[in-house]
N, C-alpha and C. Protein backbone atom coordinates (compact mmCIF):
# COMPACT_ATOMS: atom_id res chain seq x y z
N UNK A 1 6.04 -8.08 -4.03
CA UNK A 1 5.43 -9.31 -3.58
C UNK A 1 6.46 -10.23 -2.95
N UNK A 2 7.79 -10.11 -3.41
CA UNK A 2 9.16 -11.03 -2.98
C UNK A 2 9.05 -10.91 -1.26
N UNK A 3 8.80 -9.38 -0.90
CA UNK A 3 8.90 -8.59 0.47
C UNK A 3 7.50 -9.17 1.24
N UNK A 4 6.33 -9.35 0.84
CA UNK A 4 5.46 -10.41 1.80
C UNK A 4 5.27 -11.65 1.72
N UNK A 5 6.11 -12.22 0.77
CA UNK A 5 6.26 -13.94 0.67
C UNK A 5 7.02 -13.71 1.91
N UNK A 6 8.17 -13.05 2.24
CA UNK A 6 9.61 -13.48 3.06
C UNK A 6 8.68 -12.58 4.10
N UNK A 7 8.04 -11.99 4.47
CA UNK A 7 7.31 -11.50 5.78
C UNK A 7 6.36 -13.07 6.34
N UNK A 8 5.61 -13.77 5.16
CA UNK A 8 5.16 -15.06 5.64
C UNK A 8 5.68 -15.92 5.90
N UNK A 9 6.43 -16.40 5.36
CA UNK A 9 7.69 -17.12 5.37
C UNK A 9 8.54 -16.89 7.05
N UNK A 10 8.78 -15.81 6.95
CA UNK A 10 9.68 -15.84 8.48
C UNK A 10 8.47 -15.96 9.55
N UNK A 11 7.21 -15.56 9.57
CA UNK A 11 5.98 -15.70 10.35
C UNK A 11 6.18 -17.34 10.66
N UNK A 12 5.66 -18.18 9.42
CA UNK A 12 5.06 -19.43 9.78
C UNK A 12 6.47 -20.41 9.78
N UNK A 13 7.46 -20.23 8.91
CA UNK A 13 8.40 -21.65 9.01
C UNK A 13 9.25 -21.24 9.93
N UNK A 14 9.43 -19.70 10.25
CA UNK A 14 10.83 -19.65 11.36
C UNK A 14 9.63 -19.25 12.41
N UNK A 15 8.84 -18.90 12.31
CA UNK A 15 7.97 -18.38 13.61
C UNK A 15 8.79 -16.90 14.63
N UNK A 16 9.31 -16.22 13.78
CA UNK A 16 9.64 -14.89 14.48
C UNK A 16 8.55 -13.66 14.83
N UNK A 17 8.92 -13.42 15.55
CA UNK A 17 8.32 -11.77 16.08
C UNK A 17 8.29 -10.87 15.18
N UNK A 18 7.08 -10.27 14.75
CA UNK A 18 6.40 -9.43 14.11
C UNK A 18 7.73 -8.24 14.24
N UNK A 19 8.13 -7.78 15.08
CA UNK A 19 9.44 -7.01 15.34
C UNK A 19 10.31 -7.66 14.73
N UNK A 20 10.83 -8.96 14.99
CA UNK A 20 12.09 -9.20 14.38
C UNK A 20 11.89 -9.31 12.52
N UNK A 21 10.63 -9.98 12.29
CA UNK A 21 10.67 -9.71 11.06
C UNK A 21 10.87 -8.44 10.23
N UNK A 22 10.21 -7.45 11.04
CA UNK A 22 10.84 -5.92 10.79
C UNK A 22 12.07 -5.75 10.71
N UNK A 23 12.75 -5.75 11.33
CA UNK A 23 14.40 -6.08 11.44
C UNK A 23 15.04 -6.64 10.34
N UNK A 24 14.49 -7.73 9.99
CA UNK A 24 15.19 -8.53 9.10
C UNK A 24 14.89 -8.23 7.44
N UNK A 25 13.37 -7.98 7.53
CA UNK A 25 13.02 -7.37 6.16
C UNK A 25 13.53 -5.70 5.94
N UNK A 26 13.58 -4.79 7.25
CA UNK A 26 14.19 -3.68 7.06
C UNK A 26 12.63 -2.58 6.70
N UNK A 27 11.48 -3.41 7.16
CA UNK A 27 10.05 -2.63 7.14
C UNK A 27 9.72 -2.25 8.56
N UNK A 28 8.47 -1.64 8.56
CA UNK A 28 7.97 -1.10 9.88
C UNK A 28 7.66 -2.34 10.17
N UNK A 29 7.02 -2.38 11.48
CA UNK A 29 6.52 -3.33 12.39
C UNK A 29 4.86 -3.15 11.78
N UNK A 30 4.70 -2.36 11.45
CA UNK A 30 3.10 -1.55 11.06
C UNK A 30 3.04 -2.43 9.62
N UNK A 31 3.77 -2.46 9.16
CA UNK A 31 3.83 -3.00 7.99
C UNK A 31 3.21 -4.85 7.72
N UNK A 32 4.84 -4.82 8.88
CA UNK A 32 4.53 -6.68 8.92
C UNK A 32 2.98 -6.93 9.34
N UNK A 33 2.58 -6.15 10.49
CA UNK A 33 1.33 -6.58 11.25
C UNK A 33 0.17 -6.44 9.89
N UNK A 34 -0.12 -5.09 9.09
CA UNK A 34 -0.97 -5.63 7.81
C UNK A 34 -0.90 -6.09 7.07
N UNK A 35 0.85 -6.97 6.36
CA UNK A 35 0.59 -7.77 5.67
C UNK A 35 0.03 -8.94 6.22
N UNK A 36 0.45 -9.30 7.88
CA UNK A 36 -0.13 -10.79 8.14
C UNK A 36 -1.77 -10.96 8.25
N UNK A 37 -2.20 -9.58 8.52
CA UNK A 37 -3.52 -9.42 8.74
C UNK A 37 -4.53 -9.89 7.19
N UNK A 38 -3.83 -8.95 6.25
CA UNK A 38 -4.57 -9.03 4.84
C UNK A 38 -4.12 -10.62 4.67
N UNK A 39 -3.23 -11.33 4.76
CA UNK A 39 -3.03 -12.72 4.45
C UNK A 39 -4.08 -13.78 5.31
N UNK A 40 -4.55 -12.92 6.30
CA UNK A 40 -4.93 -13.90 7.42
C UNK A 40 -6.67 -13.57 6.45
N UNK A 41 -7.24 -12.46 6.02
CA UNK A 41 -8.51 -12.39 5.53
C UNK A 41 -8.36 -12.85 4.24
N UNK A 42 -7.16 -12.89 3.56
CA UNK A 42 -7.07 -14.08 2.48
C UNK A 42 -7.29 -15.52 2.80
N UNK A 43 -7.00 -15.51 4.19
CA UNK A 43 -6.98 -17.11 4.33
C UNK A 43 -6.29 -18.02 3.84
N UNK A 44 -4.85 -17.06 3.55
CA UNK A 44 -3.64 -17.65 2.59
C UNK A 44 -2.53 -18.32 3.83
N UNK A 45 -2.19 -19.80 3.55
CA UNK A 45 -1.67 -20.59 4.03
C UNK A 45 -0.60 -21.06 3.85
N UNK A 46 0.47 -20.94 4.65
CA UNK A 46 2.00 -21.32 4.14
C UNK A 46 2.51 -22.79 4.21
N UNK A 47 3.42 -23.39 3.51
CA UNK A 47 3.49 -22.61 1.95
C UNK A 47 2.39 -22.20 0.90
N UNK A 48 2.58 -21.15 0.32
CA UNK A 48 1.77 -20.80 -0.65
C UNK A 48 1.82 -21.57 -1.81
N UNK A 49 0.42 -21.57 -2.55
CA UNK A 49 0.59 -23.02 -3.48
C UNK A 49 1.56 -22.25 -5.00
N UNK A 50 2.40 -23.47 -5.18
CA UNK A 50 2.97 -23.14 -5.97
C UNK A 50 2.96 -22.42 -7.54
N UNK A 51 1.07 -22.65 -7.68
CA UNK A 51 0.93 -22.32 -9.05
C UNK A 51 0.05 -20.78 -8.60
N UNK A 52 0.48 -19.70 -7.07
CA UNK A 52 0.14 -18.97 -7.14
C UNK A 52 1.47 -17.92 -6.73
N UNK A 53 1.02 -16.80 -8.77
CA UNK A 53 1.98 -16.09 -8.85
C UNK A 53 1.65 -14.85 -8.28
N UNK A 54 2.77 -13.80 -8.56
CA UNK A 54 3.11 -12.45 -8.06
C UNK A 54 1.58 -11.69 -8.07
N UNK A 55 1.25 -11.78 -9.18
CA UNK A 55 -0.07 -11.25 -9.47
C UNK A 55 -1.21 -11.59 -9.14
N UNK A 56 -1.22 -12.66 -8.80
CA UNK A 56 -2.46 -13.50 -8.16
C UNK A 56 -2.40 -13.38 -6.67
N UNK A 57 -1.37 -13.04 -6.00
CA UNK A 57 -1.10 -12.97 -4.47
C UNK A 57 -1.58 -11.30 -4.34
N UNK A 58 -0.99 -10.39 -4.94
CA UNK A 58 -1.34 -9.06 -5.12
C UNK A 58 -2.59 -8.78 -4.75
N UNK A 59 -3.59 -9.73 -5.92
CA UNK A 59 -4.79 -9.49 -6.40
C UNK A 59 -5.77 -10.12 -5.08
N UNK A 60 -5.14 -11.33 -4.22
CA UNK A 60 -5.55 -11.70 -3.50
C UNK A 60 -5.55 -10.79 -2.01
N UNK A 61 -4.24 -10.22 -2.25
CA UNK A 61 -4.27 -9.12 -0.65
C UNK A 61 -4.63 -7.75 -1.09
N UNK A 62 -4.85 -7.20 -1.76
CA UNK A 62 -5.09 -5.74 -2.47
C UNK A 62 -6.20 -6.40 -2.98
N UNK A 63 -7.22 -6.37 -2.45
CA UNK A 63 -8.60 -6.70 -4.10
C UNK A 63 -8.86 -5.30 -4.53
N UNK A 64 -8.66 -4.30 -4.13
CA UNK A 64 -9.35 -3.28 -4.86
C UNK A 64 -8.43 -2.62 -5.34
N UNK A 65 -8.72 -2.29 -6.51
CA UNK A 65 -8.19 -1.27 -7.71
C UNK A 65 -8.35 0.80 -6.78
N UNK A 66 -6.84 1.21 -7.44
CA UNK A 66 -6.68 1.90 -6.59
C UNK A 66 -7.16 3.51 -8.38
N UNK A 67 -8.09 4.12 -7.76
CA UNK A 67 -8.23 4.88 -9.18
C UNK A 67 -8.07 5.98 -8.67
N UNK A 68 -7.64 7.30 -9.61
CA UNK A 68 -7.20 8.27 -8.46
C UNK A 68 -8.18 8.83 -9.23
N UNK A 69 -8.12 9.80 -8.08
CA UNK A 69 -9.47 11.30 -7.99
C UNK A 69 -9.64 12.02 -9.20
N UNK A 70 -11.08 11.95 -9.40
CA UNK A 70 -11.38 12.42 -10.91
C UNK A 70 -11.79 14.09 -10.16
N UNK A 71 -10.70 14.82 -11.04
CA UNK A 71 -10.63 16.08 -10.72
C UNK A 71 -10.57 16.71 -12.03
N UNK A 72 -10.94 18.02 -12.10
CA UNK A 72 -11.39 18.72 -13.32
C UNK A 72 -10.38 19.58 -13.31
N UNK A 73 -9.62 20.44 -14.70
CA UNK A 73 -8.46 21.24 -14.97
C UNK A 73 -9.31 22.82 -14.06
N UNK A 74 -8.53 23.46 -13.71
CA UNK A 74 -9.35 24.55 -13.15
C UNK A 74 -9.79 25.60 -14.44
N UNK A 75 -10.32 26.82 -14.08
CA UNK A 75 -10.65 27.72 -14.70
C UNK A 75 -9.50 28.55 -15.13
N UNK A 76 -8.86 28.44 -15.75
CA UNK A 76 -7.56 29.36 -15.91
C UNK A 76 -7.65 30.74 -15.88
N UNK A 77 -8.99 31.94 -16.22
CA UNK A 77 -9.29 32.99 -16.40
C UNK A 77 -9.69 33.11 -14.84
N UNK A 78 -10.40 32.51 -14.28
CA UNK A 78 -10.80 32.33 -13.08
C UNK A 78 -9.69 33.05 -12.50
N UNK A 79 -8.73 31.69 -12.37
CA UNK A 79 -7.75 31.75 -11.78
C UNK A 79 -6.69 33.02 -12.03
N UNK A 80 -6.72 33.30 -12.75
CA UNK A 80 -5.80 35.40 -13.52
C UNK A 80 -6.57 35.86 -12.80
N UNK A 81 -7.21 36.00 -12.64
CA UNK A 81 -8.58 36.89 -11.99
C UNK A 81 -8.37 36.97 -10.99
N UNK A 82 -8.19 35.98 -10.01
CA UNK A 82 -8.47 36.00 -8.60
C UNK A 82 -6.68 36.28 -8.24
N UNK A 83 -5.75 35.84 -8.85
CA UNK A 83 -4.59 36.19 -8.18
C UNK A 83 -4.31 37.62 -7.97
N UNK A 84 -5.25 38.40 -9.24
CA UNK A 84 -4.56 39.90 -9.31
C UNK A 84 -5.45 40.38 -7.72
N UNK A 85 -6.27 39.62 -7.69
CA UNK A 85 -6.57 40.39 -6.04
C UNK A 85 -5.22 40.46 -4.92
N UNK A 86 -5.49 41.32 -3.81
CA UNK A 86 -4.28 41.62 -2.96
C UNK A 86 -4.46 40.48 -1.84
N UNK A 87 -3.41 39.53 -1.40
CA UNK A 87 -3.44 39.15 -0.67
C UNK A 87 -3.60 37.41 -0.85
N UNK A 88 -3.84 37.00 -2.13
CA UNK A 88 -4.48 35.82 -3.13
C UNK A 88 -3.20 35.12 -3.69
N UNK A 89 -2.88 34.00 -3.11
CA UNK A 89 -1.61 33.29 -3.55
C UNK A 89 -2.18 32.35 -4.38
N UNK A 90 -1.29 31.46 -5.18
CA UNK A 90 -1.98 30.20 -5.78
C UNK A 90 -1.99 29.11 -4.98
N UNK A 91 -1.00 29.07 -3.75
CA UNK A 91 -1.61 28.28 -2.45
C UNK A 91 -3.03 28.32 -2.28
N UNK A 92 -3.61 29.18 -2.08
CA UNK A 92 -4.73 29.87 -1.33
C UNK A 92 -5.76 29.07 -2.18
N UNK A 93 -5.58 29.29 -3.57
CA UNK A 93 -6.65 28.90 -4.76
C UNK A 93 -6.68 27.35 -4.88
């Protein structure tokens, strides 16, 4: 969060180029352009108010919870099975 305070920060009080802020933060250019974007559909305004922390800025540019893929253990017998075929890697499976 330190890394898109100082991406807003060089945007609105120094007013640099989406490039140079790349430069200076040491991120893509791809980068700077969606953090200013997600800040801009936050409608978050610099300076940021002081009683909003790390987690509340997060929560404000990320709203959605990231859950990973509910995937099932495979068939393990399955899987013996099908490797002894010719030609059947565990790539493949």
């Amino acid at each position: 969060m330190r890394m898109i305070r100082e991406v807003l920060r060089l945007k609105y009080e120094c007013q640099l180029s989406n490039a140079k802020i790349a430069l200076s933060c040491n991120i893509s250019r791809e980068s700077v352009r969606k953090y200013l974007l997600r800040a801009n559909q936050a409608q978050l305004q610099w300076p940021l108010p002081a009683e909003l922390d790390d987690q509340q800025l997060e929560q404000l540019l990320f709203p959605y919870e990231f859950s990973p893929p509910n995937s099932s253990n495979p068939d393990m017998q399955w899987v013996y099975q099908e490797l002894k075929k010719k030609g059947v890697t565990r790539w493949l499976l």
